[in-house]
Protein backbone atom coordinates (compact mmCIF):
# COMPACT_ATOMS: atom_id res chain seq x y z
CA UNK A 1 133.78 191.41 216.54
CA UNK A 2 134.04 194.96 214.70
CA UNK A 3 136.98 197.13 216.22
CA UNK A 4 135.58 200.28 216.94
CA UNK A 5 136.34 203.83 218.19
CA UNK A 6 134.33 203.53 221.21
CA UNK A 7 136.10 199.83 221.96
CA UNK A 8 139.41 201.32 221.94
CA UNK A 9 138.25 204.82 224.23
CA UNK A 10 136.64 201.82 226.32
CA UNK A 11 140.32 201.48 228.12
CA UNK A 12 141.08 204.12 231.07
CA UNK A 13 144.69 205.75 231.08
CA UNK A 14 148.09 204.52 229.85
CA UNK A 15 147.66 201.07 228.33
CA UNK A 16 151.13 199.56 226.41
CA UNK A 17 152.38 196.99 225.33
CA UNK A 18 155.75 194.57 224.47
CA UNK A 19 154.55 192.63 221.15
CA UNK A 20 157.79 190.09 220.25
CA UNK A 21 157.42 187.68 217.29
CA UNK A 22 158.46 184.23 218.56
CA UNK A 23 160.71 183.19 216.16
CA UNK A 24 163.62 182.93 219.28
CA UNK A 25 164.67 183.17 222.53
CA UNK A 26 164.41 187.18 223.68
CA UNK A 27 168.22 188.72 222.60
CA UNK A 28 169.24 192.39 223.94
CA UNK A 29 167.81 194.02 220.97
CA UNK A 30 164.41 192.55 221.71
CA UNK A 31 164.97 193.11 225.56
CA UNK A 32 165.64 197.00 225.20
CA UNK A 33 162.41 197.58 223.71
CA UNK A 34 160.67 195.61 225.71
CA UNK A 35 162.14 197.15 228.91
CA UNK A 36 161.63 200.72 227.17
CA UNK A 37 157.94 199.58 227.01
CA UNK A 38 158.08 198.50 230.53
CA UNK A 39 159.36 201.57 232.12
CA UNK A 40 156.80 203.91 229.67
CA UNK A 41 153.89 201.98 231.23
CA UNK A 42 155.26 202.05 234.53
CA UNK A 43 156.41 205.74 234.87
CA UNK A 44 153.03 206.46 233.61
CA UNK A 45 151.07 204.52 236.41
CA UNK A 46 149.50 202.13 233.63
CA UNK A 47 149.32 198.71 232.14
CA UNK A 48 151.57 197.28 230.42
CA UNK A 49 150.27 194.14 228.00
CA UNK A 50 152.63 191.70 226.09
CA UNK A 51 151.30 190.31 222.77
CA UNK A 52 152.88 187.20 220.86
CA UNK A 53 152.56 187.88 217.38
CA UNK A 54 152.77 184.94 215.64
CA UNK A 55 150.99 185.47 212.77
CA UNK A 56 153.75 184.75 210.55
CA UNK A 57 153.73 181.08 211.29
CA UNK A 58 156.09 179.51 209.09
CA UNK A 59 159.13 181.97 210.87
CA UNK A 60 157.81 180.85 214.35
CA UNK A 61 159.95 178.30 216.11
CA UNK A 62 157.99 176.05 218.88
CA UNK A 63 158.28 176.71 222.21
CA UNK A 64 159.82 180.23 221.65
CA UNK A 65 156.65 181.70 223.31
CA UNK A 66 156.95 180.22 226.85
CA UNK A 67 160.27 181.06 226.51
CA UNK A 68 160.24 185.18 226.49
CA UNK A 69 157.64 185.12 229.02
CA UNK A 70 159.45 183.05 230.89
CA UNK A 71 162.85 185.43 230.56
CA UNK A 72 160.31 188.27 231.13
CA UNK A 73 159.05 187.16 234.32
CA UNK A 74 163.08 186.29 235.07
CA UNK A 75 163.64 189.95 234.59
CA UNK A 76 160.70 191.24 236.96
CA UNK A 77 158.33 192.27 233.65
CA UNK A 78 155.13 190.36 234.00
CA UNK A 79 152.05 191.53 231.90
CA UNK A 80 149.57 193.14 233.64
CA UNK A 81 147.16 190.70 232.00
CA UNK A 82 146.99 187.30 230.39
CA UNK A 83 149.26 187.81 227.00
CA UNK A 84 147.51 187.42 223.77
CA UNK A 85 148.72 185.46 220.82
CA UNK A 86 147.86 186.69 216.99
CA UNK A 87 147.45 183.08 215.49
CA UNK A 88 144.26 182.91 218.03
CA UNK A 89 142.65 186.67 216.47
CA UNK A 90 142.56 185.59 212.93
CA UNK A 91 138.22 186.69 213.21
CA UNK A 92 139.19 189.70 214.12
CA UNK A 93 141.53 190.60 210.88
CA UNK A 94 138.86 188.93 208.67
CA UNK A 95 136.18 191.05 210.02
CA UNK A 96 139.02 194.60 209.56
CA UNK A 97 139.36 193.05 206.29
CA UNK A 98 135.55 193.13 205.16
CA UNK A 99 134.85 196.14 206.46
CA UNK A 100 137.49 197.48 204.19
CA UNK A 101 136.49 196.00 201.46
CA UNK A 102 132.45 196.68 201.80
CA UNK A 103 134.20 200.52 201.93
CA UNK A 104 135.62 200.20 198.80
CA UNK A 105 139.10 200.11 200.03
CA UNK A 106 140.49 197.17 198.78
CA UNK A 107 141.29 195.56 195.67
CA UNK A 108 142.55 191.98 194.46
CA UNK A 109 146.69 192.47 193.31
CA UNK A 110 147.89 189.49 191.21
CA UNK A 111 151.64 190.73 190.98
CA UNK A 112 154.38 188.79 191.61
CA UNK A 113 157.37 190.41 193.24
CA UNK A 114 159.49 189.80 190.67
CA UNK A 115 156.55 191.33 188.61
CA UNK A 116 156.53 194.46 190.33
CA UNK A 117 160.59 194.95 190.59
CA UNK A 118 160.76 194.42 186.82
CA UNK A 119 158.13 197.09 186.40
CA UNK A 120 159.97 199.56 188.43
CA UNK A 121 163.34 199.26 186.30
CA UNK A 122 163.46 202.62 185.07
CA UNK A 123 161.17 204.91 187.72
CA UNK A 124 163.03 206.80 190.32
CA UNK A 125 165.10 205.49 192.73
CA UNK A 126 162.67 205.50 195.74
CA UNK A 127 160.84 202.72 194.95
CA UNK A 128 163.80 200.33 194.74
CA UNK A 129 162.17 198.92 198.00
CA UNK A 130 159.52 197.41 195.86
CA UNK A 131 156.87 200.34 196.21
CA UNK A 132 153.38 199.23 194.59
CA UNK A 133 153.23 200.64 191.17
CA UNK A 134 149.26 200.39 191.42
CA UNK A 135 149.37 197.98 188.35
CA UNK A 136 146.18 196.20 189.54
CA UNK A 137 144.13 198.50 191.04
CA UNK A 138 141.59 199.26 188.45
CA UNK A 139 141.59 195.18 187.43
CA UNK A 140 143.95 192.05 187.53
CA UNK A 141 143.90 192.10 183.89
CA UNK A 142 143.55 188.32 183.34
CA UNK A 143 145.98 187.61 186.47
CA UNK A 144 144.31 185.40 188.89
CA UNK A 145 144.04 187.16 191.96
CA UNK A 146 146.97 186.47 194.79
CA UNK A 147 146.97 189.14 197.96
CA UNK A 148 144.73 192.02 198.79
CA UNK A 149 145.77 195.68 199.10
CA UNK A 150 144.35 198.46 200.25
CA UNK A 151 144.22 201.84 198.47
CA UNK A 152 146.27 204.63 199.57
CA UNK A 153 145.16 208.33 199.18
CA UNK A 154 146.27 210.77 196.11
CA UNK A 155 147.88 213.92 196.41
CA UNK A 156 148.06 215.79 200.08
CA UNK A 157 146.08 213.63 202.08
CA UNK A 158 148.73 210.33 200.84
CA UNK A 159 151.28 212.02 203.54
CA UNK A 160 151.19 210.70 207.01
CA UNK A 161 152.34 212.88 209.73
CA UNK A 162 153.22 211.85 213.24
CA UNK A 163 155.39 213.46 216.09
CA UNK A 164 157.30 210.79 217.79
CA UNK A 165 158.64 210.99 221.19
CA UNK A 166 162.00 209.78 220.68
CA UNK A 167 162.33 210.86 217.18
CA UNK A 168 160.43 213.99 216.27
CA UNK A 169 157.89 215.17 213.26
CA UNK A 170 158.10 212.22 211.10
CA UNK A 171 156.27 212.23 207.34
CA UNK A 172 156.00 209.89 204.73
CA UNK A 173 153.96 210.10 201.73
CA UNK A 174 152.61 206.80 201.11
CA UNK A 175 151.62 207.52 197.32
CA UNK A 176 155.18 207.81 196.10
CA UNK A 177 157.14 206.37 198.40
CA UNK A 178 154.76 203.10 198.97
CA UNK A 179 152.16 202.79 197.03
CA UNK A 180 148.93 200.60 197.82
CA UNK A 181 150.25 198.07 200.33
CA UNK A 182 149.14 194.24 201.23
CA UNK A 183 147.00 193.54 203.94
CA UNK A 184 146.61 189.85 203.01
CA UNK A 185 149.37 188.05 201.49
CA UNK A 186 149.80 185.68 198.38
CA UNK A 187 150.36 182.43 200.89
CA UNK A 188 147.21 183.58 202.99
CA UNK A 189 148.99 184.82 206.11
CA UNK A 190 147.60 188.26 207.18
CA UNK A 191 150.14 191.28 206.87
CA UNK A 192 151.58 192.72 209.79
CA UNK A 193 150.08 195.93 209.38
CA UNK A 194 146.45 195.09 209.25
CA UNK A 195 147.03 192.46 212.26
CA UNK A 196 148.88 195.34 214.90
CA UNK A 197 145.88 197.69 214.21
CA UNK A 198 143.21 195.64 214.92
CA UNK A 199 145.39 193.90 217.76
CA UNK A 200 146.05 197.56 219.18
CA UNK A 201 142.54 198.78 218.99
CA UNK A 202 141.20 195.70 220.47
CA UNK A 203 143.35 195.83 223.32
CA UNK A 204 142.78 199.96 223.86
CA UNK A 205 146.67 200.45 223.26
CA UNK A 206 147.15 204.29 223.94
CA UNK A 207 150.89 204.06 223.53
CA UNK A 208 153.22 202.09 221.44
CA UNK A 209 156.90 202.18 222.43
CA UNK A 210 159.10 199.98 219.80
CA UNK A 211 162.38 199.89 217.96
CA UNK A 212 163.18 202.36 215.17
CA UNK A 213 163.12 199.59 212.71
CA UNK A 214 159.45 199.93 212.52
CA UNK A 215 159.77 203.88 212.60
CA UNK A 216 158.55 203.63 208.42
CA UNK A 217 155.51 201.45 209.32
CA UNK A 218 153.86 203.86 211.37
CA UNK A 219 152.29 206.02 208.74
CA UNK A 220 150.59 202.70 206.96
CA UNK A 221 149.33 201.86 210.11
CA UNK A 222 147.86 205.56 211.05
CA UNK A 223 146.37 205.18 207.60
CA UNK A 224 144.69 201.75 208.64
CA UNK A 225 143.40 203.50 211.53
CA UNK A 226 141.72 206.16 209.85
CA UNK A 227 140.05 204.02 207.95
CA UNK A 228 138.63 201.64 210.43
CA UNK A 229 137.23 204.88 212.89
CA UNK A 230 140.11 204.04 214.90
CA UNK A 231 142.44 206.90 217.37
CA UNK A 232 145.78 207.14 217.02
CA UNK A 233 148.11 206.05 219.50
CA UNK A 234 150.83 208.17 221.05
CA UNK A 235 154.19 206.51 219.23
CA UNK A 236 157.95 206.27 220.66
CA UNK A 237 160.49 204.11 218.65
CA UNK A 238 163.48 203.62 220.35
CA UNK A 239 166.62 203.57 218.73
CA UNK A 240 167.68 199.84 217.72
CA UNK A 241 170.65 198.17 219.26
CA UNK A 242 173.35 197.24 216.47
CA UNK A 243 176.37 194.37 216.37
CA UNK A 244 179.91 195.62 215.82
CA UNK A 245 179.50 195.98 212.37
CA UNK A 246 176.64 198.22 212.32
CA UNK A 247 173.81 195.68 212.01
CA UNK A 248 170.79 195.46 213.72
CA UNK A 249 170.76 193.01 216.50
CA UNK A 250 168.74 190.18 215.24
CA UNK A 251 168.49 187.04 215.92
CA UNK A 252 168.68 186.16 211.83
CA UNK A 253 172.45 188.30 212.67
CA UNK A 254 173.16 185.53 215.53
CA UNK A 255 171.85 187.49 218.66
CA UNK A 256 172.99 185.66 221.71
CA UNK A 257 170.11 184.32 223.99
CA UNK A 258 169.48 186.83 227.44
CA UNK A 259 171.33 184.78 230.42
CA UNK A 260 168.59 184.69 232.64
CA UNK A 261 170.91 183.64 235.08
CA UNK A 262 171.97 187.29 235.80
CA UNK A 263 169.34 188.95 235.48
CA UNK A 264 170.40 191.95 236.52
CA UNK A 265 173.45 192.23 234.55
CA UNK A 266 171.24 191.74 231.32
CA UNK A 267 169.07 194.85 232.64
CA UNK A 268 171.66 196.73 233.44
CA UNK A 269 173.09 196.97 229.51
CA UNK A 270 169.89 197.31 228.41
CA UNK A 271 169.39 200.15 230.17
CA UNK A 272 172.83 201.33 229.03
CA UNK A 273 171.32 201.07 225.67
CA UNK A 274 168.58 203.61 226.46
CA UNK A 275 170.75 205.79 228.30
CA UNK A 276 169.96 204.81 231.82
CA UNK A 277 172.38 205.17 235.25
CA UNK A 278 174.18 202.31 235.57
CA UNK A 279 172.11 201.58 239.29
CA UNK A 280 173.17 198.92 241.82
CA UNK A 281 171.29 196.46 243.86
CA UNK A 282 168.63 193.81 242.78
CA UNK A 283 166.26 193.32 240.34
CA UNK A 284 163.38 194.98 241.77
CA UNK A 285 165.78 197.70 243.30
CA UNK A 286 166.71 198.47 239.71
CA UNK A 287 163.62 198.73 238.36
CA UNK A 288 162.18 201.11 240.40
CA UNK A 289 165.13 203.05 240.10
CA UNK A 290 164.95 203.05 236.13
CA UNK A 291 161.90 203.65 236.00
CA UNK A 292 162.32 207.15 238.50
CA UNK A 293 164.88 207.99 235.85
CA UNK A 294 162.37 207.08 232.59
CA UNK A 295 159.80 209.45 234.07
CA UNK A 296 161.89 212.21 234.80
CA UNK A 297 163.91 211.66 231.24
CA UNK A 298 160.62 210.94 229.24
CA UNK A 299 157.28 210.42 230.58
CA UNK A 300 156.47 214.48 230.25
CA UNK A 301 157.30 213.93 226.31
């Protein structure tokens, strides 16, 4: 099935969604976006989706799934339809993927990663994070073809703008400070960014609320969605919840499981994290009070 413009207007009002990668039990990191998600779709009068991606397989641990719906549900957030998972879509990204490339978009890249950080030695210092030096766009050169990238613009049009609701005007200028990026990898998984379009257009997502860790994928992804004739959501990346020492909260940094035996104490420090009065009473009590103060904090932004 072809995503398409008129798919994605398809979808009346506020659709979200909470889209965790199940490689773990849900930590308060995860839980603060997903409750910021939560409260978005709620103070809005919409839906509010949840979305396994598991695309990235070999990361995924079994049974991980089940268990952040079931923590979820514990905390009162249950999808306002059946939850999707990515490793069940893969047609969908394959189809994205040749429509791209019938375009003229793509191109095979038969780099290695040590490849490209050797050729990007002596260039300037913004593409220590392994920006794409375009070394195989105009052939592979006798390299036998490993991933697939897609081409980024030249000159004005290569910078992505965006005003986020949390964060402001946000730019990036995928030319020099990306470069053409991979929308199938060398092992064969698909790339994030190709699968959370197609996943978001599908599903008529009109607003994304995540963590500011993913702040810098938003303009690749805005690009994707120009170029498969598909809107742009409204974005809101919430700032990320860090360990004493100033990490991120992850569960590769040893995030402890939520105690879904008090719930309410776990949705009360999430909602610390996001700034929210510290409310009393149950779990249902508490959501409709957070969510009274979400609307009046954020839902006109």
């Amino acid at each position: 099935m072809a995503v398409t413009a008129a798919m994605f207007a398809s979808a009346a009002g506020y659709r979200g969604r909470f889209a965790p990668s199940p490689t773990g039990p849900l930590h308060m990191g995860s839980l603060v976006t997903a409750l910021a998600s939560w409260l978005d779709a709620r103070a809005h009068g919409g839906q509010w989706l949840v979305r396994i991606e598991d695309i990235d397989m070999p990361r995924c641990v079994r049974g991980a799934d089940q268990d952040i719906l079931q923590t979820l549900a514990r905390l009162g957030m249950t999808p306002d339809e059946p939850p999707v998972w990515q490793s069940r879509r893969e047609t969908h990204y394959a189809e994205a993927l040749r429509r791209l490339d019938a375009a003229g978009q793509l191109y095979p890249c038969g780099c290695s990663r040590k490849e490209i950080a050797d050729s990007l030695v002596h260039v300037r210092e913004r593409h220590q994070t392994l920006g794409y030096p375009g070394t195989c766009r105009h052939g592979l050169n006798g390299k036998l073809p490993r991933a697939w990238r897609v081409r980024v613009p030249d000159g004005p049009a290569a910078t992505i703008c965006f005003d986020d609701r949390w964060q402001g005007r946000q730019c990036q200028d995928l030319e020099t400070e990306l470069g053409d990026f991979v929308l199938r990898r060398a092992d064969g998984l698909w790339a994030y960014q190709l699968a959370v379009v197609v996943d978001d257009g599908l599903q008529g997502i009109t607003h994304i609320v995540r963590g500011a860790d993913l702040l810098d994928s938003t303009p690749r992804q805005i690009h994707l969605q120009h170029l498969l004739d598909l809107p742009t959501p409204s974005y809101l990346h919430v700032p990320v919840v860090v360990n004493e020492i100033g990490e991120k909260l992850s569960k590769q940094s040893g995030a402890q499981a939520i105690d879904t035996g008090a719930p309410l104490e776990a949705l009360r420090q999430a909602g610390m994290n996001l700034g929210l009065a510290n409310h009393e009473g149950n779990v249902r009590d508490w959501l409709a009070r957070a969510t009274e103060d979400w609307r009046q904090r954020m839902a006109a932004a």
